[in-house]
Protein backbone atom coordinates (compact mmCIF):
# COMPACT_ATOMS: atom_id res chain seq x y z
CA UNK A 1 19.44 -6.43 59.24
CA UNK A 2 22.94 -8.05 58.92
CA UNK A 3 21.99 -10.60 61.44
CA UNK A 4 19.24 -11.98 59.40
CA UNK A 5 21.48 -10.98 56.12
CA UNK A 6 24.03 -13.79 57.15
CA UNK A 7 21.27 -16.40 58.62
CA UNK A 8 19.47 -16.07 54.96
CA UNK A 9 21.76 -15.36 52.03
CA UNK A 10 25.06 -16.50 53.80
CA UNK A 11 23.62 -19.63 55.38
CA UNK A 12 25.20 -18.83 58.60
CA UNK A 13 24.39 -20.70 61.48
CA UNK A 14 23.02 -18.84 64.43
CA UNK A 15 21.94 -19.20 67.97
CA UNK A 16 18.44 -20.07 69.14
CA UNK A 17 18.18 -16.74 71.18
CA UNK A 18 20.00 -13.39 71.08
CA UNK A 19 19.19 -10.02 71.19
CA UNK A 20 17.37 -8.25 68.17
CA UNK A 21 18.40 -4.92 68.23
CA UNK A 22 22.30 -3.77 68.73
CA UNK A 23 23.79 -0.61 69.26
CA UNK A 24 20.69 0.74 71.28
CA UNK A 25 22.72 2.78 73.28
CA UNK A 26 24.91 4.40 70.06
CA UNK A 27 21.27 5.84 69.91
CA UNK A 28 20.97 7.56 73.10
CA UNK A 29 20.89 11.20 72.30
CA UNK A 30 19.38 14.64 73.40
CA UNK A 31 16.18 14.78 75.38
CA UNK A 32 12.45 14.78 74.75
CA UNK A 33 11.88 18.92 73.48
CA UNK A 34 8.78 20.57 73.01
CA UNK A 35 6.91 20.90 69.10
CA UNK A 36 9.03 23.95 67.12
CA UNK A 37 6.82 26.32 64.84
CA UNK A 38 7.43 24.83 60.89
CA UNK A 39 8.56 21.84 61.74
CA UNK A 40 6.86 18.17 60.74
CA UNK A 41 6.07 15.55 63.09
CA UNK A 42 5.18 11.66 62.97
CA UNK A 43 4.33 9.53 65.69
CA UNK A 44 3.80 5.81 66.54
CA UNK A 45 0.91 4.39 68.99
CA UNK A 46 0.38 0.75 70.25
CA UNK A 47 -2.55 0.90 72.11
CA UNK A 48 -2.98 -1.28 75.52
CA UNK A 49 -4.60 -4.63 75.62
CA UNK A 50 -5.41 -6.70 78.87
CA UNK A 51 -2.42 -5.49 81.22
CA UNK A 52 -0.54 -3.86 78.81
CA UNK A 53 0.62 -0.48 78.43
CA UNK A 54 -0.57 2.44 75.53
CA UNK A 55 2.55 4.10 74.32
CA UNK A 56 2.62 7.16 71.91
CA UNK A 57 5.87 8.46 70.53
CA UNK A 58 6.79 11.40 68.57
CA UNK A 59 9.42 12.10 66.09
CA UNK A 60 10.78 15.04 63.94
CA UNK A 61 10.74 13.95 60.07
CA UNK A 62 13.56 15.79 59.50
CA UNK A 63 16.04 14.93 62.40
CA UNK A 64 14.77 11.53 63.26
CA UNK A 65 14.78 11.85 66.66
CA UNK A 66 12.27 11.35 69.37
CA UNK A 67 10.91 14.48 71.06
CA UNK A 68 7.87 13.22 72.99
CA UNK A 69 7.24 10.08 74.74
CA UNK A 70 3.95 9.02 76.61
CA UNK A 71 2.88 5.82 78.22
CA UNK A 72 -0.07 5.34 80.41
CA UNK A 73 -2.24 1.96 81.60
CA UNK A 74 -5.81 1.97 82.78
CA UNK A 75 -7.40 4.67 81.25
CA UNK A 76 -10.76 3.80 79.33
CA UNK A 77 -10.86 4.37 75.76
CA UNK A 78 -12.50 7.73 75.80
CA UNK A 79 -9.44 8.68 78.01
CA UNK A 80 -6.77 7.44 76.18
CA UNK A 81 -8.36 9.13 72.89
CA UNK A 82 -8.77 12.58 74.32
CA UNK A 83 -5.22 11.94 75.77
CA UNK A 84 -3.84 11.07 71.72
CA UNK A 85 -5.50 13.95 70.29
CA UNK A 86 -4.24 16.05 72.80
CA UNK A 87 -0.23 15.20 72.62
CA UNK A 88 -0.53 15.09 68.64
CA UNK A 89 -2.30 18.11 68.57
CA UNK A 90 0.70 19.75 70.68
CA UNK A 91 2.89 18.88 67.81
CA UNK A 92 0.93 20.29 65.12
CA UNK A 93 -1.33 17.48 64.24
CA UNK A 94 0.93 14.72 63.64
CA UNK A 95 -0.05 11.72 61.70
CA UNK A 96 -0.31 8.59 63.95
CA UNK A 97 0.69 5.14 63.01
CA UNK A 98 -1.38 2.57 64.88
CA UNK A 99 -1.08 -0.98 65.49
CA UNK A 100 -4.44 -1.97 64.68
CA UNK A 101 -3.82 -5.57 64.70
CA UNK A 102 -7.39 -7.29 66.32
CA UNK A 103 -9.08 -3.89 67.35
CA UNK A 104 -10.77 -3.75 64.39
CA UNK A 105 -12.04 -0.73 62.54
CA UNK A 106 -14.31 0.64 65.36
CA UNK A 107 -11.13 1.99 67.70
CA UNK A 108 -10.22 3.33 63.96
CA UNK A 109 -13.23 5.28 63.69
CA UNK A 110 -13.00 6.42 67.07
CA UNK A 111 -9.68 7.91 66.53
CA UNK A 112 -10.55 9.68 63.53
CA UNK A 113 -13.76 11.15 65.34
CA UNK A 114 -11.17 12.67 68.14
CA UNK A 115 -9.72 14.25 65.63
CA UNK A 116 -6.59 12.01 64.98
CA UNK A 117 -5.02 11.54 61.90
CA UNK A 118 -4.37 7.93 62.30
CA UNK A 119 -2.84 5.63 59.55
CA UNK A 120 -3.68 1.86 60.59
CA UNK A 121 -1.01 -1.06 60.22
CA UNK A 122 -2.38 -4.91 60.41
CA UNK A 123 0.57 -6.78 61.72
CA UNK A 124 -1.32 -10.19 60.67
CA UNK A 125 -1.27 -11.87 57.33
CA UNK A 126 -4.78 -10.08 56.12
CA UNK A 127 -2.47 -6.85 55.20
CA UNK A 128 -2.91 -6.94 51.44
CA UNK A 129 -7.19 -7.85 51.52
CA UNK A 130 -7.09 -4.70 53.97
CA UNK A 131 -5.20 -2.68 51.96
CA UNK A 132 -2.97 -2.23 54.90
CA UNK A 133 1.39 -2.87 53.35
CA UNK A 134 4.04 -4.19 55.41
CA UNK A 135 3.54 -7.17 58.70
CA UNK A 136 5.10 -7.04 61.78
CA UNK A 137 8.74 -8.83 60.79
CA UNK A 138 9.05 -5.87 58.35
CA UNK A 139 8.22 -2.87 60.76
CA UNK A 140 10.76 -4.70 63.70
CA UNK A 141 13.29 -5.41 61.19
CA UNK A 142 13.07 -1.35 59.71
CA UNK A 143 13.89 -0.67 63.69
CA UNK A 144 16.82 -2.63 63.53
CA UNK A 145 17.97 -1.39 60.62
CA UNK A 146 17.37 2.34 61.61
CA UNK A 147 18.85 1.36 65.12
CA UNK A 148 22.26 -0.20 63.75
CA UNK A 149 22.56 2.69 60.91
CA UNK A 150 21.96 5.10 63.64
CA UNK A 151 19.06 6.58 61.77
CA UNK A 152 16.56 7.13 64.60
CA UNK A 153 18.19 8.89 67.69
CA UNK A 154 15.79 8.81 71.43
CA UNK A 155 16.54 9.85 74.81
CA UNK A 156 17.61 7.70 77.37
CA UNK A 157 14.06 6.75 78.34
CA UNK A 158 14.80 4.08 80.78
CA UNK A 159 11.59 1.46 79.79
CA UNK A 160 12.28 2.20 76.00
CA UNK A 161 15.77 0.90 76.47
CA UNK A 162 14.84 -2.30 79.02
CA UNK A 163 12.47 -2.87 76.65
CA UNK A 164 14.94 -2.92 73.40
CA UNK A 165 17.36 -4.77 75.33
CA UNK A 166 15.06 -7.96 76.67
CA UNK A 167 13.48 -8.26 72.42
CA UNK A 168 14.96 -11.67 71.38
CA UNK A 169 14.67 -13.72 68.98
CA UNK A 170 13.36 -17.21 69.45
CA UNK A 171 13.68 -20.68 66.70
CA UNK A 172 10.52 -22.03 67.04
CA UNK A 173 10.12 -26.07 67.26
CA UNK A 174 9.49 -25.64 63.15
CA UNK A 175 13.06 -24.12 63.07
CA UNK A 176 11.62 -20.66 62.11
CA UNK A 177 12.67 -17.58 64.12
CA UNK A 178 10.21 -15.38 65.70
CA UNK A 179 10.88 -12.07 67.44
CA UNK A 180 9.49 -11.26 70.84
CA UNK A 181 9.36 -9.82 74.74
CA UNK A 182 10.10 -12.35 76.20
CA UNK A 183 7.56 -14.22 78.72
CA UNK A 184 6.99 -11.47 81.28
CA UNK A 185 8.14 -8.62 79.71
CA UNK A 186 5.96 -6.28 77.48
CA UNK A 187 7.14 -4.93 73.87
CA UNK A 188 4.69 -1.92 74.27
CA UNK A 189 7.80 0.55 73.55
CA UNK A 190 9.50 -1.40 71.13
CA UNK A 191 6.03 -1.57 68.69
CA UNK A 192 5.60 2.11 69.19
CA UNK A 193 9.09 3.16 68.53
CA UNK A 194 8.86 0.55 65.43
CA UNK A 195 5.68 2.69 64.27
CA UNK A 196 7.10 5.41 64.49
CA UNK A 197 10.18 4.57 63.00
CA UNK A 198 7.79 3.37 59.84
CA UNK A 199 5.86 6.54 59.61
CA UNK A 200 9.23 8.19 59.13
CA UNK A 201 9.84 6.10 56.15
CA UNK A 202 6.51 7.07 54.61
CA UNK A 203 7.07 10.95 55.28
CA UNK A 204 10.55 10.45 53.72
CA UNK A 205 9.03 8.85 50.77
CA UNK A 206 6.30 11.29 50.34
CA UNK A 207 8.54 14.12 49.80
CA UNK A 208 10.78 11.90 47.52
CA UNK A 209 14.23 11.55 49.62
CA UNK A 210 16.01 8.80 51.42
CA UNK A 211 16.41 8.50 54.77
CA UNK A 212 18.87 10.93 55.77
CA UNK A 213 21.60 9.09 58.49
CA UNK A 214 22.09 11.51 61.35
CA UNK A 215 25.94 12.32 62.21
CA UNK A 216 26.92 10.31 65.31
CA UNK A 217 28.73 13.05 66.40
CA UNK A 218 28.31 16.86 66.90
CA UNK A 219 25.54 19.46 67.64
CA UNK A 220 21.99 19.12 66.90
C-alpha cells in the first residue's frame, strides 16, 4: 500500500494513527444480487468469538464484486454451520476462506463435515509449520491495495463501511505499527471482506491471470 510504501522504502515519517484503508467509498457500487447459472464464486468467513459477530461474504471471481453479505451473533456452532453451508451452497458451492486463527482444526473438520469447502488461513506466526501462506498484515494490506486500485467493488453495506472507516493503524511503544478496530469497535467485516478479497487472488492465480481492475465508471 503506498502508505506503508513511503513509511518503508522512502523513510517517510508518519503519524501514530490514521486510517488504513482510503477510497472506501470510490468502492461503493451495485447491490448484493442473487448466484447467476455459470458463474464462479469465492467467499470470506470470520467466525464469532466471545461477543463478536460471524460474517460471511461472497464475491464473483470474475467481477470482483460482492453479491452476498451475512452477519449473525449468537447462534451455536451447529447453527452457524448449517447457516454457511446453506448461503455457499446458494452460490454454487463456493470455496470459503476462514480465519482459523485459535479455533483449531476441530471447527475445520466440522465445516468440511457440513459440506463446506473451506480453505483455512492462520493469521499467527505458525503459518509455514501449518502449511497455512500469508499472516494477517499481508491479507489487510491485499484489502488496501484492492480497495485503493479499486479492484474489489461492495454495496453500501452500512457496518462494512463503519467498520473500514474506524481500522487504524496504531505505533506501538516498540515503534512498530499494528493495524486494528479500535477499542470498542469490532473488525468482524473488515477480516471477512479481507478473506474474501484473498480467495480472489487464489482463484485468479489458479486460472493463471492477474487481477483484472474493474472500470470505475460505466455499466456492469
Amino acid at each position: 500500500p503506498e502508505r506503508v510504501y513511503r513509511q518503508e522504502y522512502e523513510c517517510e515519517p508518519t503519524d501514530d494513527a490514521g486510517a488504513v484503508f482510503r477510497n472506501v467509498l470510490g468502492c461503493v457500487h451495485g447491490e448484493l444480487e442473487a448466484a447467476r447459472p455459470g458463474r464462479r464464486y469465492v467467499a470470506g468467513l470470520d467466525l464469532a468469538r466471545v461477543n463478536d459477530w460471524t460474517v460471511l461474504t461472497v464475491a464473483d471471481s470474475e467481477t470482483r464484486r460482492i453479491v452476498a453479505f451475512d452477519r449473525w451473533q449468537g447462534a451455536d456452532w451447529g447453527l452457524t454451520y448449517g447457516r454457511v453451508a446453506g448461503k455457499l451452497r446458494e452460490y454454487g458451492g463456493a470455496v470459503v476462506h476462514v480465519d482459523a486463527s485459535g479455533l483449531g482444526d476441530v471447527v475445520m473438520s466440522d465445516l468440511l463435515r457440513a459440506g463446506v469447502r473451506a480453505t483455512p488461513f492462520v493469521m499467527t506466526g505458525d503459518n509455514a509449520m501449518r502449511g497455512v501462506q500469508g499472516s494477517k498484515t499481508e491479507l489487510i494490506n491485499a484489502l488496501i491495495l484492492a480497495i485503493e486500485r479499486e479492484q474489489l467493488r461492495y454495496p453500501k453495506i452500512d457496518v462494512l463501511l463503519d467498520e473500514l472507516a474506524a481500522y487504524t493503524y496504531l505505533q506501538t511503544k516498540a515503534g512498530n505499527v499494528s493495524m486494528s478496530a479500535p477499542s470498542g469497535y469490532h473488525d468482524d467485516c473488515v477480516v471477512s471482506l479481507a478473506l474474501c478479497n484473498w480467495g480472489l487472488g487464489q482463484a485468479a492465480d489458479a486460472v493463471g491471470r492477474p487481477y483484472r481492475v474493474v472500470p470505475v465508471r460505466g455499466s456492469w
